[in-house]
N, C-alpha and C. Protein backbone atom coordinates (compact mmCIF):
# COMPACT_ATOMS: atom_id res chain seq x y z
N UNK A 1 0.80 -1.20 0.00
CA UNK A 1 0.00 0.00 0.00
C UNK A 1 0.85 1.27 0.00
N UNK A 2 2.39 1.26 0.07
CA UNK A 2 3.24 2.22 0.34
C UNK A 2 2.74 3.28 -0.67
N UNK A 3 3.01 4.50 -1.30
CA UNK A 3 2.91 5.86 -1.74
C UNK A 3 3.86 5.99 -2.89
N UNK A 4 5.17 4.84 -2.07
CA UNK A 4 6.54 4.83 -3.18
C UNK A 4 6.31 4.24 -4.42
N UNK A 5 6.65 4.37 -5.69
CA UNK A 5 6.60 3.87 -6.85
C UNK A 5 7.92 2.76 -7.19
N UNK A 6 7.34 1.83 -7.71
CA UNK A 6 8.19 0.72 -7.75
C UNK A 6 8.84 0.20 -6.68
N UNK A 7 8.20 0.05 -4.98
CA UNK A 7 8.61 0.10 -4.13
C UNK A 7 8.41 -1.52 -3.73
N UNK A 8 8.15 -2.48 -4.34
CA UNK A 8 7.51 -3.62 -3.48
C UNK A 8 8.12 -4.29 -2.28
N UNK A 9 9.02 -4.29 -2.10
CA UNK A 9 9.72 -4.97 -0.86
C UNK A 9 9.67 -4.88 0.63
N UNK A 10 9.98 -5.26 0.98
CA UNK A 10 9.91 -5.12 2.52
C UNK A 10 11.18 -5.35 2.83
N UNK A 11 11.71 -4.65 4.12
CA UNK A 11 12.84 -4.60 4.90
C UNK A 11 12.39 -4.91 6.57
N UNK A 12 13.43 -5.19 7.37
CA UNK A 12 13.57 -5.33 8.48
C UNK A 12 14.82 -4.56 9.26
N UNK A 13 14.05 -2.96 10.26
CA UNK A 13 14.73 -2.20 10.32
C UNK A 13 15.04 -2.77 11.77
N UNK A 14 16.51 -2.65 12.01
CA UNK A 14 16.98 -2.85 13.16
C UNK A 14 17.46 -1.36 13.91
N UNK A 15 16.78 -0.76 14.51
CA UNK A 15 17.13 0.51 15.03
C UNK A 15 17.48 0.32 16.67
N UNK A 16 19.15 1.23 17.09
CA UNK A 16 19.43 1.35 18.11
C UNK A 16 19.67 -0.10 19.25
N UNK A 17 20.13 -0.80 18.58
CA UNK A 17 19.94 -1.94 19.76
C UNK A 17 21.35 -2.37 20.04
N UNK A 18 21.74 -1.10 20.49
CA UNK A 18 23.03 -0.56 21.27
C UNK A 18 23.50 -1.19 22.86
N UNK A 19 24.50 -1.43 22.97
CA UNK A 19 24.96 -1.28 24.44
C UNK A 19 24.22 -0.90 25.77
N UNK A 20 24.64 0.28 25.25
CA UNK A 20 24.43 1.03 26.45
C UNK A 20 22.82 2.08 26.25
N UNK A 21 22.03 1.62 24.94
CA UNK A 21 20.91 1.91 24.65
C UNK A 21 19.60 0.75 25.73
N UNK A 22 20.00 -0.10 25.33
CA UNK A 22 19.15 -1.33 25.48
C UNK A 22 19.80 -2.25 26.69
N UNK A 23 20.55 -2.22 27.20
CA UNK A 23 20.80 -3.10 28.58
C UNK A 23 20.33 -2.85 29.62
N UNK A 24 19.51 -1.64 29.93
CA UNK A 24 18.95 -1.56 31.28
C UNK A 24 17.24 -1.83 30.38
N UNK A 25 17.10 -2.00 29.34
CA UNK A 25 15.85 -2.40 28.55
C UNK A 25 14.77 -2.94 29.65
N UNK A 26 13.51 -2.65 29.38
CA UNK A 26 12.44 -3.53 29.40
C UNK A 26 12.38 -4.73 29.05
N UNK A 27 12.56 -5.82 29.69
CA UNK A 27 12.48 -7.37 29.13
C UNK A 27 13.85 -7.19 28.28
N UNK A 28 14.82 -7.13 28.47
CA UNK A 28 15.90 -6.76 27.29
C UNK A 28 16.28 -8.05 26.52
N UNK A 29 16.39 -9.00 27.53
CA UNK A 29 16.62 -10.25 27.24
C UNK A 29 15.73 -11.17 25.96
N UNK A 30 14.47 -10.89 26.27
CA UNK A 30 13.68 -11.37 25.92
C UNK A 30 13.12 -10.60 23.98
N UNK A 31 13.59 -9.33 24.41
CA UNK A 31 13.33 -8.43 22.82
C UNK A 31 14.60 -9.00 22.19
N UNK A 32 15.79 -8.91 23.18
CA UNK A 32 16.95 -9.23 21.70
C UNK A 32 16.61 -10.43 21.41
N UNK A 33 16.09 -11.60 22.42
CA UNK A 33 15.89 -12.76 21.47
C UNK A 33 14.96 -13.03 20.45
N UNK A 34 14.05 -11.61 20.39
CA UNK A 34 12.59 -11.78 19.59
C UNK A 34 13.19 -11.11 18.35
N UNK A 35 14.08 -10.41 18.87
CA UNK A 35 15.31 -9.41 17.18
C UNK A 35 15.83 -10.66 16.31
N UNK A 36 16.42 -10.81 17.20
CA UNK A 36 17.41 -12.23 16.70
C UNK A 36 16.74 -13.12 15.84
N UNK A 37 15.25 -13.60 16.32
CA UNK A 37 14.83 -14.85 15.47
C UNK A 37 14.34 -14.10 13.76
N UNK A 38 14.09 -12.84 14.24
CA UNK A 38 13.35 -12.19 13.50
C UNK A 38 14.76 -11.69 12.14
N UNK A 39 15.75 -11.58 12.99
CA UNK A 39 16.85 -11.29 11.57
C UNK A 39 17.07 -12.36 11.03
N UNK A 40 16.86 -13.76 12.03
CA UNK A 40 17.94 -14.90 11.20
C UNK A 40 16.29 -15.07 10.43
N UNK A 41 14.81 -14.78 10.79
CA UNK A 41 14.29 -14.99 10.01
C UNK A 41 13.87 -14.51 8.40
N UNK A 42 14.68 -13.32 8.69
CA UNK A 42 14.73 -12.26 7.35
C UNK A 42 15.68 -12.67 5.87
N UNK A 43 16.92 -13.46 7.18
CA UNK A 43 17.71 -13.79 6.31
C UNK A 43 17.66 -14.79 5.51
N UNK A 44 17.12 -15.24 5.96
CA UNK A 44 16.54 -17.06 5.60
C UNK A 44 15.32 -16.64 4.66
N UNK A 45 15.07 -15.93 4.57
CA UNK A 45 13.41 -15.28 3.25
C UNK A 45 13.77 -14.24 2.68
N UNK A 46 15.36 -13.94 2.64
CA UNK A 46 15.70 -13.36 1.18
C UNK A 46 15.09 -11.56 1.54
N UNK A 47 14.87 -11.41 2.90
CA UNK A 47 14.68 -10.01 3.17
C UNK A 47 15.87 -9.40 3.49
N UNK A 48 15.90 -8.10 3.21
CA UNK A 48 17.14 -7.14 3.66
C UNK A 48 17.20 -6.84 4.80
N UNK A 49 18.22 -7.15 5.93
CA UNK A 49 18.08 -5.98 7.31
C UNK A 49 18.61 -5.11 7.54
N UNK A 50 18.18 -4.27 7.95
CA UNK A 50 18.72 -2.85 7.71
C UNK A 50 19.42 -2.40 9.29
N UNK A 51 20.29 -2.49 9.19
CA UNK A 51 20.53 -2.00 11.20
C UNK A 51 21.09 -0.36 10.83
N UNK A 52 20.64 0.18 12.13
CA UNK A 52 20.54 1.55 12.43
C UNK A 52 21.49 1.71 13.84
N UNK A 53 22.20 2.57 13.55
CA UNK A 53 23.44 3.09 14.76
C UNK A 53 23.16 4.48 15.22
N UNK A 54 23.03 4.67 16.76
CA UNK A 54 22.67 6.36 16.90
C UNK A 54 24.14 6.61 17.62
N UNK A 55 24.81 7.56 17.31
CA UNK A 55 25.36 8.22 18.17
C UNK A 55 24.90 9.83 18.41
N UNK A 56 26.47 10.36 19.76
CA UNK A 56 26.25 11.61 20.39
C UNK A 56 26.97 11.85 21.17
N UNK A 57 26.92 12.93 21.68
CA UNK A 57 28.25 13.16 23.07
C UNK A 57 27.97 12.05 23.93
N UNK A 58 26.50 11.54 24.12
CA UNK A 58 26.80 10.61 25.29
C UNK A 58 26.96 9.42 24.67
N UNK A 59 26.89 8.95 23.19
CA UNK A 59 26.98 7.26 22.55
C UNK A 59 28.29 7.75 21.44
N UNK A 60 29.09 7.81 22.58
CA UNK A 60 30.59 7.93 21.34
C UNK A 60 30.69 6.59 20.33
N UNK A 61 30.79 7.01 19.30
CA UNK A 61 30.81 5.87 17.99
C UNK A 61 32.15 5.60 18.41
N UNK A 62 32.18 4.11 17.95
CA UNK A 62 33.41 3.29 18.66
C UNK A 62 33.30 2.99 20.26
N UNK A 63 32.78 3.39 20.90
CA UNK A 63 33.09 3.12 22.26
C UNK A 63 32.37 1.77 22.79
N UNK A 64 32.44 1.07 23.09
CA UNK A 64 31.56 -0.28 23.92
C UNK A 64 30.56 -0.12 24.13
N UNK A 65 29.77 0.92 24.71
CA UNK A 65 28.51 1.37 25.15
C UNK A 65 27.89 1.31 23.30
N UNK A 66 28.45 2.22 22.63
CA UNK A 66 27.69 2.20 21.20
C UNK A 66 27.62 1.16 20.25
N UNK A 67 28.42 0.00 20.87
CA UNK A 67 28.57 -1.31 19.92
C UNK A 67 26.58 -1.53 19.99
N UNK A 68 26.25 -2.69 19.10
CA UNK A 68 25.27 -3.62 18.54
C UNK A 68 25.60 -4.82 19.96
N UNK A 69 25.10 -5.13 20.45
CA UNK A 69 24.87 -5.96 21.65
C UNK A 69 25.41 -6.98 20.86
N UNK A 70 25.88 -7.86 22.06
CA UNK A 70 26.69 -9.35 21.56
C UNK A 70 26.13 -9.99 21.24
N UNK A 71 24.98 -10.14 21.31
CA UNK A 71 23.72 -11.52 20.57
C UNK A 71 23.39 -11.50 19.40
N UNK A 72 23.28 -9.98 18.79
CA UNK A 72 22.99 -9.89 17.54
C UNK A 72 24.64 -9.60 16.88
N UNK A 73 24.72 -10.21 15.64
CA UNK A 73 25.50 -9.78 14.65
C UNK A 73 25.38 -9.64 13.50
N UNK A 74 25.63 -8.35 12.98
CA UNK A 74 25.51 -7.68 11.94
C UNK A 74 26.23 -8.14 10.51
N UNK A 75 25.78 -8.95 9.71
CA UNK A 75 26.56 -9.69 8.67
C UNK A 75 26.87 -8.28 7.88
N UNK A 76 28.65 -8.06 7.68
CA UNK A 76 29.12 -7.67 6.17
C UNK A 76 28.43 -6.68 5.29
N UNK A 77 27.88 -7.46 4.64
CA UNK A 77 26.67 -7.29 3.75
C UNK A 77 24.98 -6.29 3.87
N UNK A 78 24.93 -6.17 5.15
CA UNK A 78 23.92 -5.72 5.43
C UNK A 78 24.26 -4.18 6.04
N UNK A 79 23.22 -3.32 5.17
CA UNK A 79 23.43 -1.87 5.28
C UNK A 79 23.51 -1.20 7.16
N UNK A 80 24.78 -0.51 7.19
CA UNK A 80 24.69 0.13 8.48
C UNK A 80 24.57 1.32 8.23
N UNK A 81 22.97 2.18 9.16
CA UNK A 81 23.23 3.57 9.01
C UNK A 81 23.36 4.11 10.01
N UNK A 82 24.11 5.21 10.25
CA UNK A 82 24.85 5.74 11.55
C UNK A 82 23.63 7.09 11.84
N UNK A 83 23.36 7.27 12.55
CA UNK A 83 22.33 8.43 12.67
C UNK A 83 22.46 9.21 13.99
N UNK A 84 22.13 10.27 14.04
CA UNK A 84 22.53 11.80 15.57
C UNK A 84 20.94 12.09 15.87
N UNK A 85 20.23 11.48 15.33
CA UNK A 85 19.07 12.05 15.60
C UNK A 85 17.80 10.64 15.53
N UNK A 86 16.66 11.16 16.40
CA UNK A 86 15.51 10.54 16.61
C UNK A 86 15.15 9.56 15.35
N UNK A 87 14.67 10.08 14.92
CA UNK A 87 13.94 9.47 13.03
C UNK A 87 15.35 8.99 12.51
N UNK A 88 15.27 7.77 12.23
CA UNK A 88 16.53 7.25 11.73
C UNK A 88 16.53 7.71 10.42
N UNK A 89 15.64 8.18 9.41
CA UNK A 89 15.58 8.89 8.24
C UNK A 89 16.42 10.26 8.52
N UNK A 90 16.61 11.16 9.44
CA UNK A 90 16.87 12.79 9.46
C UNK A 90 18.40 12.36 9.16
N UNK A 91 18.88 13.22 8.41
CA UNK A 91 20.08 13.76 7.96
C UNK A 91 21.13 12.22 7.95
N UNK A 92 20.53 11.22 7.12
CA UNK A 92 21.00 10.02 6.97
C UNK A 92 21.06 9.21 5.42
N UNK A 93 21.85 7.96 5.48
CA UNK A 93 21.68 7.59 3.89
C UNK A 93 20.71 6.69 3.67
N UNK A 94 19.48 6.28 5.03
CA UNK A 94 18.89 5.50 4.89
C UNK A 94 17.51 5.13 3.80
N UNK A 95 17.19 6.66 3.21
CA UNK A 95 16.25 6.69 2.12
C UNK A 95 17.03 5.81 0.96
N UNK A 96 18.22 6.61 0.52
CA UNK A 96 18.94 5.55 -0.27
C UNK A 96 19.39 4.16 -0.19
N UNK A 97 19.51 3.58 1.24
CA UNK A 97 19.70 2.05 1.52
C UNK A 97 18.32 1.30 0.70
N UNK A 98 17.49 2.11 1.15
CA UNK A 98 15.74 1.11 1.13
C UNK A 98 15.11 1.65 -0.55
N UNK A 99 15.66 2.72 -1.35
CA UNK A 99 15.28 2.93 -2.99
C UNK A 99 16.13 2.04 -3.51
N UNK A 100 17.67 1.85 -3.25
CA UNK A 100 18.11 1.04 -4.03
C UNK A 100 17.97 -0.44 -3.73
N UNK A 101 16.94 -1.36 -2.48
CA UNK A 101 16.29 -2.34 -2.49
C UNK A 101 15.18 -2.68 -2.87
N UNK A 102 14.35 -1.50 -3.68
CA UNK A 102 12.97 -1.36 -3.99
C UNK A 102 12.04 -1.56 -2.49
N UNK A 103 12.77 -1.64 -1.47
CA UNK A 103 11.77 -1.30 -0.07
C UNK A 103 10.87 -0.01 0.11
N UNK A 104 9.64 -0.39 -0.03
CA UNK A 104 8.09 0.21 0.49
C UNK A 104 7.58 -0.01 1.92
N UNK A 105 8.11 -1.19 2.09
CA UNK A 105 7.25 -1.41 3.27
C UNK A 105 8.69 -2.18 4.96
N UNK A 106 8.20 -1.32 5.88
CA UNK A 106 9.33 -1.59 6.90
C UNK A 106 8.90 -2.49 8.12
N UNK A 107 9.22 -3.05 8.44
CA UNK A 107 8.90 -3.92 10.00
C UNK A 107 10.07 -3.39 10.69
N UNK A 108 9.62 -2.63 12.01
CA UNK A 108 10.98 -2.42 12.56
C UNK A 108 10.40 -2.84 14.30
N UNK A 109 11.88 -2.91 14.59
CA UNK A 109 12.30 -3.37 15.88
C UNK A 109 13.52 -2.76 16.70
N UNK A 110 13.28 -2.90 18.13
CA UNK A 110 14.61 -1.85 18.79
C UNK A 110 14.06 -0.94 20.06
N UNK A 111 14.74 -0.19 19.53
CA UNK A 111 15.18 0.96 21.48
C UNK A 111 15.21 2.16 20.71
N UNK A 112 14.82 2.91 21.69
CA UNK A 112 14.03 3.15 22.32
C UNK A 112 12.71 3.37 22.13
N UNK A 113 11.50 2.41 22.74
CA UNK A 113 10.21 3.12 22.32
C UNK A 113 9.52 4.21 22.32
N UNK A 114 9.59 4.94 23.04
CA UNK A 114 9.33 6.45 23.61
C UNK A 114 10.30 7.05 23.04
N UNK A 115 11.52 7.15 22.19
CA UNK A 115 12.07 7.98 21.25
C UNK A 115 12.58 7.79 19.92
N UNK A 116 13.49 6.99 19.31
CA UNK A 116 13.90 6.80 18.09
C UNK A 116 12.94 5.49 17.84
N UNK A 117 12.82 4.57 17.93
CA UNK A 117 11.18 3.85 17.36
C UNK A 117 10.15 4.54 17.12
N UNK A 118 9.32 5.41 18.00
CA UNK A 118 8.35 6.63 17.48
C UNK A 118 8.91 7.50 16.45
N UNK A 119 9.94 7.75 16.55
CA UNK A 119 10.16 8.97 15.76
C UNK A 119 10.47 8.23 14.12
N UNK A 120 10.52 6.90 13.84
CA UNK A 120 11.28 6.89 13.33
C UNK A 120 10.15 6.29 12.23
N UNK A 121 9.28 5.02 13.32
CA UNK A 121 8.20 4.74 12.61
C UNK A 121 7.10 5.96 12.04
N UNK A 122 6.94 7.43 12.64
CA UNK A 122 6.73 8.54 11.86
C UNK A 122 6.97 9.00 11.09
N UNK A 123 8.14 8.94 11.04
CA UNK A 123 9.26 9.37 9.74
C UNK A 123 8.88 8.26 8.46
N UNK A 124 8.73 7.40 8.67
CA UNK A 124 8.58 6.37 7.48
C UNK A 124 7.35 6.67 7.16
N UNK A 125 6.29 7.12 7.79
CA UNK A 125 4.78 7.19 7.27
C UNK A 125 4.63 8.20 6.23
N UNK A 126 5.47 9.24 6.91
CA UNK A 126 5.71 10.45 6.46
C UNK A 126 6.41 10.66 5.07
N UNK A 127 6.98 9.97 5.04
CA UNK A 127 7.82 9.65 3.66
C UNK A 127 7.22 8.83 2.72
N UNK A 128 5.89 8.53 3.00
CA UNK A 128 5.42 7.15 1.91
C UNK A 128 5.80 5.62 2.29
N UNK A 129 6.40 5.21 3.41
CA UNK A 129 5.85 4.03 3.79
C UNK A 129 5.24 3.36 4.41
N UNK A 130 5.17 2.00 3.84
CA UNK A 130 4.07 1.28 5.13
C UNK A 130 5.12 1.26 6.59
N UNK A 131 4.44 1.10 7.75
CA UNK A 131 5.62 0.54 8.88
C UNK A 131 4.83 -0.01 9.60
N UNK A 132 5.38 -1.38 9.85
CA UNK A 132 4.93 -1.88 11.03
C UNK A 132 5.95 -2.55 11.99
N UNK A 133 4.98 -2.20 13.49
CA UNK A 133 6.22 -2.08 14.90
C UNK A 133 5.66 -3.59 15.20
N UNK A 134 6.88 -4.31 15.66
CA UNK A 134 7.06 -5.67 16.10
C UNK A 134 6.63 -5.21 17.61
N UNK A 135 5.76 -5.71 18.26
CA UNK A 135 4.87 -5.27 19.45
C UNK A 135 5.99 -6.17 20.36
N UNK A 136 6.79 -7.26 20.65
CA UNK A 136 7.81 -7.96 21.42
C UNK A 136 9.05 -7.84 21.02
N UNK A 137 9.38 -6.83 20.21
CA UNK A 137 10.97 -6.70 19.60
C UNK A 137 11.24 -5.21 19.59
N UNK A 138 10.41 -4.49 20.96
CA UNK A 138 11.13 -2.97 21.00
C UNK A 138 10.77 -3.22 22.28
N UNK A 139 11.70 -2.04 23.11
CA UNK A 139 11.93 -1.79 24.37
C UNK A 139 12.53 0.05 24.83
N UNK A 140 12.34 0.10 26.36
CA UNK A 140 12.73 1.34 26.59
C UNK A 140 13.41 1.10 28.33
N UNK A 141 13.95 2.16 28.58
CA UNK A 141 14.24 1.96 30.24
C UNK A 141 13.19 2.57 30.49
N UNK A 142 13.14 2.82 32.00
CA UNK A 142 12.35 3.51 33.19
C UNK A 142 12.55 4.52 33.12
N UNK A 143 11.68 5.79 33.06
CA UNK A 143 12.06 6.43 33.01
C UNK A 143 10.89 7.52 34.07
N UNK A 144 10.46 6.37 34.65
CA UNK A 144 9.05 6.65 35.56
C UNK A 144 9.55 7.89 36.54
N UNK A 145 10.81 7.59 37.41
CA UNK A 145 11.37 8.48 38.41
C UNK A 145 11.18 9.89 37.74
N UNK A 146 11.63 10.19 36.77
CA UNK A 146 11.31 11.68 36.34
C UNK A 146 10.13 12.18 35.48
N UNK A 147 9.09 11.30 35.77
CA UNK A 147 7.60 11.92 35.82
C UNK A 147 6.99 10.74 34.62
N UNK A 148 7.51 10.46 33.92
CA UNK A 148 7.54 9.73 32.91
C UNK A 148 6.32 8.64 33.55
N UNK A 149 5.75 7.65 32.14
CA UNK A 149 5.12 6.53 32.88
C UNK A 149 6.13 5.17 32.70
N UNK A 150 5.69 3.71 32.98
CA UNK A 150 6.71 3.09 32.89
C UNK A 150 6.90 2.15 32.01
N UNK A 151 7.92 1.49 32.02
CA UNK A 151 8.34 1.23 30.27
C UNK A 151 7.37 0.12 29.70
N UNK A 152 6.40 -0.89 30.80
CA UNK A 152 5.44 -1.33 30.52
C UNK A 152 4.29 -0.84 30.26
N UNK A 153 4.03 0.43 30.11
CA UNK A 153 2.96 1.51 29.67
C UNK A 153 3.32 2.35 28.36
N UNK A 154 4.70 2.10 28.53
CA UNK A 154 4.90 3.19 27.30
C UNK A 154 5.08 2.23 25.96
N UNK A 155 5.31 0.52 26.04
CA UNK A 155 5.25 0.02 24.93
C UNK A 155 4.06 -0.44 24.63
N UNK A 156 3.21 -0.74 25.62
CA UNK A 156 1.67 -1.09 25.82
C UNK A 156 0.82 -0.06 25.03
N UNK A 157 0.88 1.29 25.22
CA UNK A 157 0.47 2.63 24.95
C UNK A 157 0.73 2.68 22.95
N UNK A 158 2.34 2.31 22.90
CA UNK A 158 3.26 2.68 21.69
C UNK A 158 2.24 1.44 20.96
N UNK A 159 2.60 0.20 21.29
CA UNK A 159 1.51 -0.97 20.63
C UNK A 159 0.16 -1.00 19.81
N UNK A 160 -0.70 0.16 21.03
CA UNK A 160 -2.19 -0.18 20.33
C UNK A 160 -2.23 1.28 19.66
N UNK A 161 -1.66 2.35 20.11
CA UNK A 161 -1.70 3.23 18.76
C UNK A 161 -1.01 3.29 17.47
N UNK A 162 -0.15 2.67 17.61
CA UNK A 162 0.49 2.30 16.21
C UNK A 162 -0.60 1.04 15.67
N UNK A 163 -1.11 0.47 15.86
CA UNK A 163 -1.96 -0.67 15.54
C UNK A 163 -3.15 -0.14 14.41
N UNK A 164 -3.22 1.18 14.75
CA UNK A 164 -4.63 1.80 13.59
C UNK A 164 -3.92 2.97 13.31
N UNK A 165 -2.57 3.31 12.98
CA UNK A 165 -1.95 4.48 12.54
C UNK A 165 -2.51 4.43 11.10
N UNK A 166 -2.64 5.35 10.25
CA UNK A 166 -2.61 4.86 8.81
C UNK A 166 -2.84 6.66 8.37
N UNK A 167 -2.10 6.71 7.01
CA UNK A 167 -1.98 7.95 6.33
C UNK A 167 -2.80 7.79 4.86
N UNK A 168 -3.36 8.83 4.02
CA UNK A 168 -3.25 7.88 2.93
C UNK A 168 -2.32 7.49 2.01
N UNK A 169 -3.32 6.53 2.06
CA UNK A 169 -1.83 5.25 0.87
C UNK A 169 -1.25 4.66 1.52
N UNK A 170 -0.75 4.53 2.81
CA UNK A 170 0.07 4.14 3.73
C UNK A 170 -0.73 3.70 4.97
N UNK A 171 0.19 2.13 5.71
CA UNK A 171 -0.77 1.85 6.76
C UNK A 171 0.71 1.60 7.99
N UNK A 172 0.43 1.50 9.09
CA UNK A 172 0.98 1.31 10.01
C UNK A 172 0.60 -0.04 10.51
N UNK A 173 0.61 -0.75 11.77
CA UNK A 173 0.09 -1.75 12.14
C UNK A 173 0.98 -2.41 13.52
N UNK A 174 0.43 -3.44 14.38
CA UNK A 174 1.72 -3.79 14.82
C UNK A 174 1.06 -5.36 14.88
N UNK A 175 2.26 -6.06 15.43
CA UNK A 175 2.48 -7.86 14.96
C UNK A 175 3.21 -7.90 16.14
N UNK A 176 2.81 -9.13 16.49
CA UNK A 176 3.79 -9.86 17.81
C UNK A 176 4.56 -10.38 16.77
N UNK A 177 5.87 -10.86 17.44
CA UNK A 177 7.05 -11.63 16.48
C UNK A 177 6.45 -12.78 15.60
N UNK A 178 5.51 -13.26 16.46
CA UNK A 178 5.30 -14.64 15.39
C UNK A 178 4.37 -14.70 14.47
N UNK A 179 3.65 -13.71 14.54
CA UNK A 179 3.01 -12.76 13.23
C UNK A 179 3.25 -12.09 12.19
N UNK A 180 4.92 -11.91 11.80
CA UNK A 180 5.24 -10.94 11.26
C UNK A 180 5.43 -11.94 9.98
N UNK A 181 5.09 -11.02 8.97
CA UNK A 181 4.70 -11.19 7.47
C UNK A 181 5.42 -10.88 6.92
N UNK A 182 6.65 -11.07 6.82
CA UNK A 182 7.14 -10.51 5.44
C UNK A 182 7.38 -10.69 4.21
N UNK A 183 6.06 -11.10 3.58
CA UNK A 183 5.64 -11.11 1.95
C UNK A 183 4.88 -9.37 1.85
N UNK A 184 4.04 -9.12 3.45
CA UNK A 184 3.54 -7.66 3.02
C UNK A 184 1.68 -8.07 3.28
């Protein structure tokens, strides 16, 4: 249903599932293993994964904290985009990773829900694609102490409104891991 022309594909966006992003995670354990089945399942059906890197003064690129967590590994071959900002689209090469795969349509997964997952699954709507959020393959910390609600509210919350997002031409949606479609 994407907006894009000659867009048919689907990708699997791996955003932020950093070090020192995702180890104090919600269920952390349990999302990287829902990432994991979900890349080796991408790979195995001839889908592209796309992993996404944020840095900043506080996620120095190169440093341990900004590595890709030890469970997942990033094959070679598969596009890395480095990004400073929320929307993994802003001031990045990731429009060009996903035109030159004919990707329309995104399933993404990752950290943070309450910031670069929202922003990012917006950004894709916004641009003409479909996106849909893996409802067990994103996570956030606590962030309740400073007024915030908690990270079991904020993916609960992130879940059922992304579930009837839709623009026209474009739909949003979300899928538990063992739901996820990627024919589209």
């Amino acid at each position: 249903m994407t907006t894009l022309d000659n867009r048919p594909n689907t990708a699997l966006l791996v955003v932020d599932v950093q070090n020192a992003v995702i180890d104090d995670g919600y269920e952390r354990d349990t999302v990287v293993a829902n990432i994991g089945g979900l890349v080796g399942r991408a790979r195995r059906e001839g889908v592209p994964v796309v992993w996404v890197q944020h840095s900043d003064d506080e996620l120095v690129r190169g440093s341990e904290e900004w590595r890709i967590v030890g469970e997942l590994d990033r094959q070679e071959a598969e596009p890395l985009v480095e990004k400073s900002y929320g929307d993994s689209f802003e001031d990045t090469d990731l429009e060009q990773v996903l035109a030159e795969r004919g990707v329309g349509r995104l399933v993404v997964v990752g950290a943070e829900t309450d910031a670069c997952i929202r922003s990012t699954l917006h950004g894709a709507i916004v641009r003409g694609y479909d996106a849909t959020l893996v409802g067990d393959a994103h996570t956030t910390v606590d962030k309740s102490a400073g007024g915030g609600i908690t990270p079991e509210q904020v993916i609960a919350h992130t879940n059922r409104y992304w579930r009837f997002h839709a623009a026209p031409g474009r739909k949003g949606g979300t899928v538990m891991s063992e739901d996820v479609d990627f024919t589209g």
